[in-house]
Protein backbone atom coordinates (compact mmCIF):
# COMPACT_ATOMS: atom_id res chain seq x y z
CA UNK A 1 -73.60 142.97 111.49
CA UNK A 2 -70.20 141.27 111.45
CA UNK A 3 -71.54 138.22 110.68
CA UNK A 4 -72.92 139.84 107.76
CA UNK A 5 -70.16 140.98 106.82
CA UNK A 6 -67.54 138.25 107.03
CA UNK A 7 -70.05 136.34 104.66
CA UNK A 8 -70.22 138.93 102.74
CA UNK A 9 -66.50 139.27 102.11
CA UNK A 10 -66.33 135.04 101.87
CA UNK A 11 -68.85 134.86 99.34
CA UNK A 12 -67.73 133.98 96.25
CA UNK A 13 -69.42 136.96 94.26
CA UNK A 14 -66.82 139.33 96.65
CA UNK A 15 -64.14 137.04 96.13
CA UNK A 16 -64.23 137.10 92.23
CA UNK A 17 -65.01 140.64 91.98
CA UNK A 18 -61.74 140.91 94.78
CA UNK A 19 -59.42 139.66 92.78
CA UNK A 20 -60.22 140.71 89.31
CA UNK A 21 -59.90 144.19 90.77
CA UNK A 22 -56.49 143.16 91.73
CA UNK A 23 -55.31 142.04 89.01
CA UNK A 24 -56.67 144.50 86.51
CA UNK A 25 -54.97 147.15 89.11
CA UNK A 26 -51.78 144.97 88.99
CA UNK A 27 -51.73 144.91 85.12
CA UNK A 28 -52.80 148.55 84.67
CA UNK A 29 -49.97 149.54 87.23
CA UNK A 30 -47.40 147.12 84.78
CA UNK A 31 -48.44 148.33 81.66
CA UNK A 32 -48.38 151.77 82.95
CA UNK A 33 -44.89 151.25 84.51
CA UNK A 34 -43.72 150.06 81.29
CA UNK A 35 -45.36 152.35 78.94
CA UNK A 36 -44.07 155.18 81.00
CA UNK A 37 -39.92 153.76 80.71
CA UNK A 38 -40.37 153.45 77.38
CA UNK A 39 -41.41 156.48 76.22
CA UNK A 40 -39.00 158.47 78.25
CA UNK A 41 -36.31 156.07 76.83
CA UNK A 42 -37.89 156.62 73.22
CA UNK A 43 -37.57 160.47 74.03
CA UNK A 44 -34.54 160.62 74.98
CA UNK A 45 -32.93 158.39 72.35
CA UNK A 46 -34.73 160.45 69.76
CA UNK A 47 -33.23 163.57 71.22
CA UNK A 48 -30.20 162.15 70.99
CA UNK A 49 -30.23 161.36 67.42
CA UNK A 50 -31.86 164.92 66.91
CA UNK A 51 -28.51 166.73 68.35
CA UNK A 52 -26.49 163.71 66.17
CA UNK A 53 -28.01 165.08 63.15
CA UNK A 54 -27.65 168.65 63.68
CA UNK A 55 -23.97 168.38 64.74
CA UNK A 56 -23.49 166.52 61.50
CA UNK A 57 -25.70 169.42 59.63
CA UNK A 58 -23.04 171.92 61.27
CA UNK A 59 -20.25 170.09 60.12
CA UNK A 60 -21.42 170.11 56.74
CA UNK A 61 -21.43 173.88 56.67
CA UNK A 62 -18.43 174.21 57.88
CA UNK A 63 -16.79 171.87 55.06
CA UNK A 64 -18.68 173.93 52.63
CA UNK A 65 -16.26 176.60 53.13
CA UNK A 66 -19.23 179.12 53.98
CA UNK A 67 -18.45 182.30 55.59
CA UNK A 68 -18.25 182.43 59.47
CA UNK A 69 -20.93 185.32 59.89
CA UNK A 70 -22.92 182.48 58.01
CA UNK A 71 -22.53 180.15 59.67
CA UNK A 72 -23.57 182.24 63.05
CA UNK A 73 -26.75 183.50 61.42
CA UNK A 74 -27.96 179.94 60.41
CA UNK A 75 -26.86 178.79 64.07
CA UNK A 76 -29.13 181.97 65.66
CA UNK A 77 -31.98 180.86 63.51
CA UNK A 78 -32.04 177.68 64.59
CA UNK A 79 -31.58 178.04 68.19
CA UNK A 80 -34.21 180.65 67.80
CA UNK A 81 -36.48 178.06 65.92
CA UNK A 82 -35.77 176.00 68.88
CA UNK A 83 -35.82 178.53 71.77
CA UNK A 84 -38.32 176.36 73.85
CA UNK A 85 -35.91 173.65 73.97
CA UNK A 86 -33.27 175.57 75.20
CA UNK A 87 -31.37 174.69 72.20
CA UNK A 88 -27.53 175.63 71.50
CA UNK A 89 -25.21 175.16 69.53
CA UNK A 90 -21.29 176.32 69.47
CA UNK A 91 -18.23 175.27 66.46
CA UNK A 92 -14.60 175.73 67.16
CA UNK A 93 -12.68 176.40 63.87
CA UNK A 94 -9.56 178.10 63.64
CA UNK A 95 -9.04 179.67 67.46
CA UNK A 96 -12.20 181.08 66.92
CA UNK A 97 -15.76 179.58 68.67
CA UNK A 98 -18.89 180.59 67.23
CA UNK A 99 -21.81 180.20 69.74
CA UNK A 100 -26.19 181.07 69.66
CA UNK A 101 -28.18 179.90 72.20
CA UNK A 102 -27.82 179.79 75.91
CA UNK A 103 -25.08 177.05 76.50
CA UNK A 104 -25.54 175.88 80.18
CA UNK A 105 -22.98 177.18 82.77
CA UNK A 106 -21.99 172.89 82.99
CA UNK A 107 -21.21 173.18 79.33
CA UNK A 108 -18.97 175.78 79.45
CA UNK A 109 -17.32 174.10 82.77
CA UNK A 110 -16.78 171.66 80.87
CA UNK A 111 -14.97 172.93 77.48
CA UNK A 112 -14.12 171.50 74.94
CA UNK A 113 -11.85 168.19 76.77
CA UNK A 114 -15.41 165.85 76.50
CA UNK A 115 -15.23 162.81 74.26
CA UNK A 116 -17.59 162.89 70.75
CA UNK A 117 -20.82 161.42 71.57
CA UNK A 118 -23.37 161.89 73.98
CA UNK A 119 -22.96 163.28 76.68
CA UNK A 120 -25.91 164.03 79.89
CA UNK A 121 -24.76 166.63 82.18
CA UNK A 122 -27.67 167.26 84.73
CA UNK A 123 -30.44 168.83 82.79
CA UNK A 124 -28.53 169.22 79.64
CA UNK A 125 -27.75 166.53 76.94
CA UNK A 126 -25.48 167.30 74.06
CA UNK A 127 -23.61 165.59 71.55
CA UNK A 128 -19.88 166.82 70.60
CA UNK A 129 -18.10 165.72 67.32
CA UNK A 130 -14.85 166.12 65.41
CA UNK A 131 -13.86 166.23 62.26
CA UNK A 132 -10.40 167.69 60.37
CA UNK A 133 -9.78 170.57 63.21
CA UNK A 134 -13.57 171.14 63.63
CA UNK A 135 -15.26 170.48 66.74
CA UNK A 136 -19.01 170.96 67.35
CA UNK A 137 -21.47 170.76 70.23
CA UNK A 138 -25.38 170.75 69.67
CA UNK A 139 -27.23 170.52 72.89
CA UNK A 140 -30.55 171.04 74.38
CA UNK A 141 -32.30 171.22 77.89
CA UNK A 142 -34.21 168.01 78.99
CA UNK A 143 -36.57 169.73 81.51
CA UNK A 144 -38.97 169.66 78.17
CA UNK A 145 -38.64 166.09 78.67
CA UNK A 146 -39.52 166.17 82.10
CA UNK A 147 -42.42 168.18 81.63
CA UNK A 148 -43.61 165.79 79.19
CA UNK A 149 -43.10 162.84 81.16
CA UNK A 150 -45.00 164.85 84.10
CA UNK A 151 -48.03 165.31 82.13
CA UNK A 152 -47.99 161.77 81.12
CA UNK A 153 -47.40 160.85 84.77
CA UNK A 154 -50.80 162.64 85.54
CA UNK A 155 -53.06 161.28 82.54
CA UNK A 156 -51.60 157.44 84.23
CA UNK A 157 -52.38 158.76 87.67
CA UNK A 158 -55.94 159.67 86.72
CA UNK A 159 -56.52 156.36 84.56
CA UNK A 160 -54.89 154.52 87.66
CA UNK A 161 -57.30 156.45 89.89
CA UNK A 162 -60.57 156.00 87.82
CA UNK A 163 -59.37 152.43 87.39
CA UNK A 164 -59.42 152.19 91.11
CA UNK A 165 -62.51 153.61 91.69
CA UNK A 166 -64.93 152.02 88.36
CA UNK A 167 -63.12 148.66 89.03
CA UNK A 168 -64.79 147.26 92.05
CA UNK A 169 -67.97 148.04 91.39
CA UNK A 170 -67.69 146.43 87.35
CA UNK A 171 -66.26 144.11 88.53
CA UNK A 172 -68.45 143.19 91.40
CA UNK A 173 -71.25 143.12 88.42
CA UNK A 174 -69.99 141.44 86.11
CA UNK A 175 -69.15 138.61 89.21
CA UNK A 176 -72.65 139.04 89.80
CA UNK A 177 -73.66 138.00 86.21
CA UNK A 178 -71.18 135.42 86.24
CA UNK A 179 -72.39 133.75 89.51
CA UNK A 180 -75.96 134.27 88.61
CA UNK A 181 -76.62 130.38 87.31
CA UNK A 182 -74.50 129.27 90.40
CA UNK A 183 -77.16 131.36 92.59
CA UNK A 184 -80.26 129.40 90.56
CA UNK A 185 -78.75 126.12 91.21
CA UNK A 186 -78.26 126.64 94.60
CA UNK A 187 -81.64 127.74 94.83
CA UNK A 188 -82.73 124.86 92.93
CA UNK A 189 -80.32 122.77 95.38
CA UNK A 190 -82.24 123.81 98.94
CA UNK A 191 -85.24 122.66 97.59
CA UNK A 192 -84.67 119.13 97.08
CA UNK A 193 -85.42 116.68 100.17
CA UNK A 194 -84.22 113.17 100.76
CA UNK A 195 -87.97 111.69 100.11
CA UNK A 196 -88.59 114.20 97.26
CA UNK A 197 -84.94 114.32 94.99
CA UNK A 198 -87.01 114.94 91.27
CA UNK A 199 -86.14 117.86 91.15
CA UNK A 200 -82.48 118.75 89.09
CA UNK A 201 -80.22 121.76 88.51
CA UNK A 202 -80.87 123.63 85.54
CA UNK A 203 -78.77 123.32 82.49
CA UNK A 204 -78.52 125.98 79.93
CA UNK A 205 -76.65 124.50 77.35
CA UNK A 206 -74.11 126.81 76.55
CA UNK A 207 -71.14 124.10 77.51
CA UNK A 208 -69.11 126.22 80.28
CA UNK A 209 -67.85 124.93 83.70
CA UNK A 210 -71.57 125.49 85.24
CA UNK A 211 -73.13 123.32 82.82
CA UNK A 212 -70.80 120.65 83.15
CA UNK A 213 -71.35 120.91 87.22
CA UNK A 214 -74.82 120.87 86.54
CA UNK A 215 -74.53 117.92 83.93
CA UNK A 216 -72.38 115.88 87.05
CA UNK A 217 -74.40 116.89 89.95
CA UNK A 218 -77.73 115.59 88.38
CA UNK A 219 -76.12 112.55 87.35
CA UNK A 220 -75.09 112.14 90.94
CA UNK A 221 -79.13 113.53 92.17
CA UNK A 222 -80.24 110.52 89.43
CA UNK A 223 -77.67 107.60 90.91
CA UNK A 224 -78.89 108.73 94.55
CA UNK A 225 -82.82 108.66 93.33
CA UNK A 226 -82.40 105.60 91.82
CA UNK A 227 -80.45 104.05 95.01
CA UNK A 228 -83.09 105.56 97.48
CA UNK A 229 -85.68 104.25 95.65
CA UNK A 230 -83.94 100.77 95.39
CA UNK A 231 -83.32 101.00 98.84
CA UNK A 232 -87.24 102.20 99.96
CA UNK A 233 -88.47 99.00 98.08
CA UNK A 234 -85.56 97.02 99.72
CA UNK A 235 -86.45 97.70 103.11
CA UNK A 236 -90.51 97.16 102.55
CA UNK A 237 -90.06 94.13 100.78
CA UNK A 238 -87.48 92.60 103.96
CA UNK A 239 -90.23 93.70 106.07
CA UNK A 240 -92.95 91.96 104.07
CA UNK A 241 -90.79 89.05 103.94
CA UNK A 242 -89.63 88.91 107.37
CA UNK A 243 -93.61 89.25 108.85
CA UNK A 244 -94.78 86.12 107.38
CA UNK A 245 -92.13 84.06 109.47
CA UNK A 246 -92.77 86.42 112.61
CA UNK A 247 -96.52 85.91 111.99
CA UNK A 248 -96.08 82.16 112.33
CA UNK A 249 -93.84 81.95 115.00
CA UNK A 250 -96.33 84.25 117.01
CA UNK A 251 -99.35 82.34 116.18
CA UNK A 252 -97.51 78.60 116.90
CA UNK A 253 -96.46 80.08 120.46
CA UNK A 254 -99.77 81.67 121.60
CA UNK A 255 -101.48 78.65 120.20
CA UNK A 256 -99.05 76.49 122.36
CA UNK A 257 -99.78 78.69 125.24
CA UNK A 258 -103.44 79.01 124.76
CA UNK A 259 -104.41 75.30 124.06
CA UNK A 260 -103.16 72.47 126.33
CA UNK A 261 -100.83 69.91 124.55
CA UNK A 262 -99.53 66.66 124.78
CA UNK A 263 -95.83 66.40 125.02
CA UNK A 264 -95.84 65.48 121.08
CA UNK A 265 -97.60 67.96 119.94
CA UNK A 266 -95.81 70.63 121.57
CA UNK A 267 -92.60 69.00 119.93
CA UNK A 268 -94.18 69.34 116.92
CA UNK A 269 -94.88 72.71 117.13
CA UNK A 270 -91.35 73.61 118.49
CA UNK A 271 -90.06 71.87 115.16
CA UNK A 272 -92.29 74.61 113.06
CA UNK A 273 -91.15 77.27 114.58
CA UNK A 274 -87.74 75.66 114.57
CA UNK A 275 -88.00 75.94 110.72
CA UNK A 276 -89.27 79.40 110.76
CA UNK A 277 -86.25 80.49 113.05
CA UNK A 278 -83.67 79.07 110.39
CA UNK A 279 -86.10 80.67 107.24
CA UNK A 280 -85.76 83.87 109.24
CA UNK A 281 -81.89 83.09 109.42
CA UNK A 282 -81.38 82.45 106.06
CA UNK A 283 -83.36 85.45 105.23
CA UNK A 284 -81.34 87.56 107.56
CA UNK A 285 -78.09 86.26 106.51
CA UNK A 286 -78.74 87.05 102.67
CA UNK A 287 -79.95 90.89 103.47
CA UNK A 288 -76.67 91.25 105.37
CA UNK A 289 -74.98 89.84 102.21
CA UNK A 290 -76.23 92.61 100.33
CA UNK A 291 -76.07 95.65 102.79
CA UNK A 292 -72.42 94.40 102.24
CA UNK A 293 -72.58 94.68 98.74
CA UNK A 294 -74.40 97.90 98.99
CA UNK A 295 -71.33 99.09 101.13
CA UNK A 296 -68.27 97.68 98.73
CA UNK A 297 -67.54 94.90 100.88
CA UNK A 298 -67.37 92.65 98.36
CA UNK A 299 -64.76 93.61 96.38
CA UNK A 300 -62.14 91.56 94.80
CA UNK A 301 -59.40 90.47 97.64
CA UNK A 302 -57.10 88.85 95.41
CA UNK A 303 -57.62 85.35 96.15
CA UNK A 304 -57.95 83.27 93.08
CA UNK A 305 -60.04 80.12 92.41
CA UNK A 306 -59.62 76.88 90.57
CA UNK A 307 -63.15 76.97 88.29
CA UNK A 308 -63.19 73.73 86.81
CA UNK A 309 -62.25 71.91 90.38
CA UNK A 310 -65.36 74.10 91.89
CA UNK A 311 -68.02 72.90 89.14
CA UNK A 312 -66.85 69.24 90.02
CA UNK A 313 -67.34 69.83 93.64
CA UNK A 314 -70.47 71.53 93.08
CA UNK A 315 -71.81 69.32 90.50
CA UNK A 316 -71.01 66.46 92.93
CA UNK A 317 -72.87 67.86 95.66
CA UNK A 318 -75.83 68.20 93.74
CA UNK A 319 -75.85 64.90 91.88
CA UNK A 320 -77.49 63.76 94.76
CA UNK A 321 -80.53 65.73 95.05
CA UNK A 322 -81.01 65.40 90.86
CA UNK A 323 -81.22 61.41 91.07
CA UNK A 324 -84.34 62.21 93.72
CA UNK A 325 -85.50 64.30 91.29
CA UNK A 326 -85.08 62.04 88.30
CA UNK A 327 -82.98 65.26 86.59
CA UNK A 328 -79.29 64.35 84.64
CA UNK A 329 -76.75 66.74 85.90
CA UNK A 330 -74.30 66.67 82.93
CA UNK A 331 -70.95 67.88 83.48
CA UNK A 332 -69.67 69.43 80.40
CA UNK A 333 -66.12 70.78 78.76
CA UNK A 334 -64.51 72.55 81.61
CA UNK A 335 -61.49 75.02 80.78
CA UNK A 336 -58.86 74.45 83.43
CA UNK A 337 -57.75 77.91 84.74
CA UNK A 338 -58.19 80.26 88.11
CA UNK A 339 -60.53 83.63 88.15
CA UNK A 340 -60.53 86.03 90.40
CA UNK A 341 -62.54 85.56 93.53
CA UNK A 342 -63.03 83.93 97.33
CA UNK A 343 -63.67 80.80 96.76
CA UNK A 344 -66.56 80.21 99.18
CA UNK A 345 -68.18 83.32 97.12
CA UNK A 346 -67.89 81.82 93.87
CA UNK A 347 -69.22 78.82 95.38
CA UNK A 348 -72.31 80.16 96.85
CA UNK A 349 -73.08 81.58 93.22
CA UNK A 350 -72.74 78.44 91.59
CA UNK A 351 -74.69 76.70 94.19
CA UNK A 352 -77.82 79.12 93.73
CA UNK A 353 -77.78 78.71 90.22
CA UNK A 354 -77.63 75.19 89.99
CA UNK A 355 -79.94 74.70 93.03
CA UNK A 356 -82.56 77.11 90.54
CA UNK A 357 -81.58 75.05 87.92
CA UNK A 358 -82.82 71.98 89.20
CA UNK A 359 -85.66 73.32 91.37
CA UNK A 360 -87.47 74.60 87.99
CA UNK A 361 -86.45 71.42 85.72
CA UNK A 362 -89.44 68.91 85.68
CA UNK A 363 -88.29 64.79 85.67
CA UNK A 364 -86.86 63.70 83.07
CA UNK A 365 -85.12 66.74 82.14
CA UNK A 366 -81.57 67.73 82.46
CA UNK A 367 -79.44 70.33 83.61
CA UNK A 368 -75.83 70.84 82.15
CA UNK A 369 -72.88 72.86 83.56
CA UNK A 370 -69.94 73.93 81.89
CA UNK A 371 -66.79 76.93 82.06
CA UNK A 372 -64.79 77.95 79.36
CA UNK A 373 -62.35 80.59 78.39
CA UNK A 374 -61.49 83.07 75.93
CA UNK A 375 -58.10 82.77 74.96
CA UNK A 376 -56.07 79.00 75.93
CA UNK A 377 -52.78 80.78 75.55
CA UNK A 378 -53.63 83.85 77.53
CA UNK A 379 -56.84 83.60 79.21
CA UNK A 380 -58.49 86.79 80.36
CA UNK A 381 -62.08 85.65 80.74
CA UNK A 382 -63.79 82.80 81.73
CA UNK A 383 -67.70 82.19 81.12
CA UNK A 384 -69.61 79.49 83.11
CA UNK A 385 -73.30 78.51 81.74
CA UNK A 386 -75.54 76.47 83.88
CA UNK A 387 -78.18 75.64 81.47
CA UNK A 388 -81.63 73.40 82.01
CA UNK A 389 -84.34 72.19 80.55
CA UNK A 390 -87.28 73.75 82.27
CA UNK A 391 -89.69 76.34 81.53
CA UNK A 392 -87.51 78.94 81.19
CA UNK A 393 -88.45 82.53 82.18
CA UNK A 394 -91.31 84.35 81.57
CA UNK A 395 -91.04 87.12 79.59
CA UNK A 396 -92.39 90.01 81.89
CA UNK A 397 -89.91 88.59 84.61
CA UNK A 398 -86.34 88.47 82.17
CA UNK A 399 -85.36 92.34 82.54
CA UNK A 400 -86.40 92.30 86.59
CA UNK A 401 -84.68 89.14 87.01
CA UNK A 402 -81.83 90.31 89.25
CA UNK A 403 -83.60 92.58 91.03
CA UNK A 404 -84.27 92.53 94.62
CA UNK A 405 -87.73 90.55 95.69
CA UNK A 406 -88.86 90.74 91.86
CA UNK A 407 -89.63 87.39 92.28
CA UNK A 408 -90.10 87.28 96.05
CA UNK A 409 -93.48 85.21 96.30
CA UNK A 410 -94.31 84.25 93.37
CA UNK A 411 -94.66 81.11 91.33
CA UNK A 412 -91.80 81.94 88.76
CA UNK A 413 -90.62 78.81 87.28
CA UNK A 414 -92.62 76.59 89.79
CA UNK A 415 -90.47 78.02 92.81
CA UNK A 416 -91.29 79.97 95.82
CA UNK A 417 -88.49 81.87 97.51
CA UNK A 418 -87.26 85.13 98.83
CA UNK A 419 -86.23 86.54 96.08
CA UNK A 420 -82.66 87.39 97.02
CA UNK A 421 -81.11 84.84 95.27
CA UNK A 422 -80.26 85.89 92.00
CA UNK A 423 -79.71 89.32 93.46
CA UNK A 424 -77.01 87.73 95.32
CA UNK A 425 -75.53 86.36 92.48
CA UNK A 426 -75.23 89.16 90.73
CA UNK A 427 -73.40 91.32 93.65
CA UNK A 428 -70.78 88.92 94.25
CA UNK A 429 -69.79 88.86 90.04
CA UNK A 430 -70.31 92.35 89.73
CA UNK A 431 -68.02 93.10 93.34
CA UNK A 432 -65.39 90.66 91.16
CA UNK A 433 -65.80 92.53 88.12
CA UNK A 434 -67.33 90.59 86.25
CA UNK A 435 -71.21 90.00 84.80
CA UNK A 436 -74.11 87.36 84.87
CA UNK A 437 -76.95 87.23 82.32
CA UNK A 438 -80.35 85.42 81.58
CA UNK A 439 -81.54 84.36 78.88
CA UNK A 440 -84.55 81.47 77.51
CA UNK A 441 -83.07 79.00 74.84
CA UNK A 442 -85.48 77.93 72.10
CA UNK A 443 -87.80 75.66 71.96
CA UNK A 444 -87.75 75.68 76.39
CA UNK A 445 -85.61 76.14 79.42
CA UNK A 446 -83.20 78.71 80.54
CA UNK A 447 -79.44 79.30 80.62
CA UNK A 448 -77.41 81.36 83.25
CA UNK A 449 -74.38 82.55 81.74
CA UNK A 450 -71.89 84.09 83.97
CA UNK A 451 -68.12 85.91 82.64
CA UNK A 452 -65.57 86.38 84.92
CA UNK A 453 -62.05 87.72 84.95
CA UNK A 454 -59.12 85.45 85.25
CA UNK A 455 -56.88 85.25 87.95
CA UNK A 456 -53.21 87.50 87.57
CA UNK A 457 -50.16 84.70 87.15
């Protein structure tokens, strides 16, 4: 039960509905403060200017000259006319006072030594003026006031009350109505499963926060599909590749076991599985090069590398292995500058792409490398293309090309491999920031042209 209730009171439904209450409560209690001071200041300011006037009206009469019993009929009528007020009013002319209405006992403690203006004297206000050996008092009882301001107090007290009482429950609704698309995603949320993530959070297209959490979370659901999908294939494809090896090894040592052998031969086999052992080492050491990538680890660590000193050494590594091959490896222009990058990374791309190069170029043909960059003055980026001569790509294979064991096995471009290469390639330039591209040149063979950023001076 009190777990039921402490979720209850953290859910977010409870919370809203919490806290609008409070602060509709908080602003009602304000604005009720402040209409309540102002209209008792209003009152009383009018009053004020309504005992002004009528001093001023009293004044008039007696500059008029009028008779005194006159004057003390129009001042009965009038605190008559205002008996419910308490009105009075009293004139001083002459040594004689004329009074009508019931002046307060203060009033009368008081005389005639107050200063004009207004003057408050407990429940009484009056105003007191001179002019030319005429003084005059109009005054009136404020508990009218009061009673006003008590009624008003009550109507504020019963709004406050109702307030109090209709507010957590509309508000607690209207949270409800609010949260309701929250509630359907996180329905909509339980139900997707690591091996099952098509489902997606419903968007409704009416451009408020929810959509737009909607709009991110399903772009993160379709970067995490996409990744555990990449990742599914990845690990069945390193399995297919890494049987074949295992296979072999297996059969060459029961074989060995199984069958007697002359000294030689059992060298011989030792040498095949040997081979298999370094395969299976190479293959190893390129699927730890991309859980690395997968895992940011090969970001940019600000080392910086000479480019066109790299293609030399590259190119002059390989020149080698073209002669066998009866291939030209042409050096081309080279734009002398440093990119970003470790330079045993940058050299392990160049070697795979050169080592492709030549692998698919038949004899005869040739295979040209070459860097330049964007701007002499102030270079930004430099592109490298490593072009050949050979087949080129095969349609069907172009927009795959740099995926993961999309060519694993097969006879693309007359080479069999695991498929990682490329890959490879790409992860370093892209942990670098930068970006490789295939493409076939017309009328045959294939160019690999890779951008990358130059190094800060």
């Amino acid at each position: 039960m009190l777990m039921a209730a402490s979720r209850f009171i953290r859910s977010l439904r409870f919370q809203l509905s919490f806290w609008n209450t409070l602060g509709a409560l908080a602003i009602l209690l304000a604005v009720s403060l402040g209409f309540y001071l102002g209209v008792g200041y209003l009152m009383t300011r009018e009053l004020d200017q309504v005992l002004d006037e009528d001093c001023r009206e009293l004044i008039l009469l007696m500059e008029q000259g009028i008779d005194i019993e006159t004057v003390r009929a129009a001042l009965a009528r009038k605190a008559e006319s205002h008996s419910e007020q308490e009105w009075y009013g009293r004139i001083q002319a002459a040594r004689s006072v004329i009074e009508a209405g019931p002046v307060p006992p203060e009033v009368l403690a008081l005389g005639w030594d107050g200063p004009d203006g207004r003057i408050h004297l407990g429940t009484t206000c009056l105003v007191q003026r001179s002019v030319r050996g005429v003084r005059v008092q109009a005054g009136s009882s404020t508990r009218f006031l009061a009673d006003d301001l008590y009624r008003m107090r009550l109507v504020l007290a019963v709004v406050g009350l109702a307030t109090l009482v209709a507010a957590p429950g509309l508000g607690y609704w209207l949270a409800g109505r609010a949260t309701e698309p929250l509630g359907t995603m996180l329905s909509m949320a339980r139900t997707l499963r690591p091996e099952a993530l098509s489902g997606r959070l419903p968007f409704r297209e009416v451009g408020d926060e929810l959509d737009l959490l909607a709009k991110t979370i399903n772009g993160l659901l379709d970067r995490i599909q996409h990744y555990t999908a990449r990742q599914r294939d990845f690990v069945a494809n390193a399995a297919h590749e890494l049987r074949s090896p295992l296979a072999a090894i297996k059969a060459s040592i029961e074989l060995t076991l199984d069958t007697p052998a002359s000294p030689e031969s059992r060298r011989e086999t030792l040498v095949d599985i040997l081979e298999e052992v370094e395969s299976l080492t190479m293959l190893v050491n390129r699927l730890l090069l991309l859980a690395e990538s997968d895992a940011g680890g090969l970001l940019d660590n600000g080392q910086s590398t000479d480019l066109a000193d790299l293609c030399l050494r590259v190119a002059d590594m390989f020149r080698g292995v073209a002669e066998q091959r009866g291939i030209v490896l042409e050096v081309g222009s080279l734009s002398a500058g440093k990119v970003r990058g470790d330079r045993g990374m940058l050299k392990q791309v160049l070697c795979n792409l050169v080592d492709n190069a030549l692998k698919n170029t038949p004899e005869g043909g040739s295979v040209a490398l070459g860097a330049s960059v964007d701007n002499p003055a102030q270079p930004c980026w430099f592109t490298l293309e490593i072009a050949d001569t050979g087949p080129g790509f095969p349609a069907d294979k172009l927009a795959r090309l740099f995926e993961r064991f999309s060519l694993s096995g097969t006879t693309v471009r007359s080479s069999r491999g695991t498929g990682l290469g490329l890959p490879i390639c790409k992860a370093i330039v892209d942990g670098l920031g930068g970006s490789i591209r295939a493409e076939n040149k017309q009328p045959n063979g294939a160019r690999m042209v890779v951008r990358l950023p130059a190094a800060l001076s």
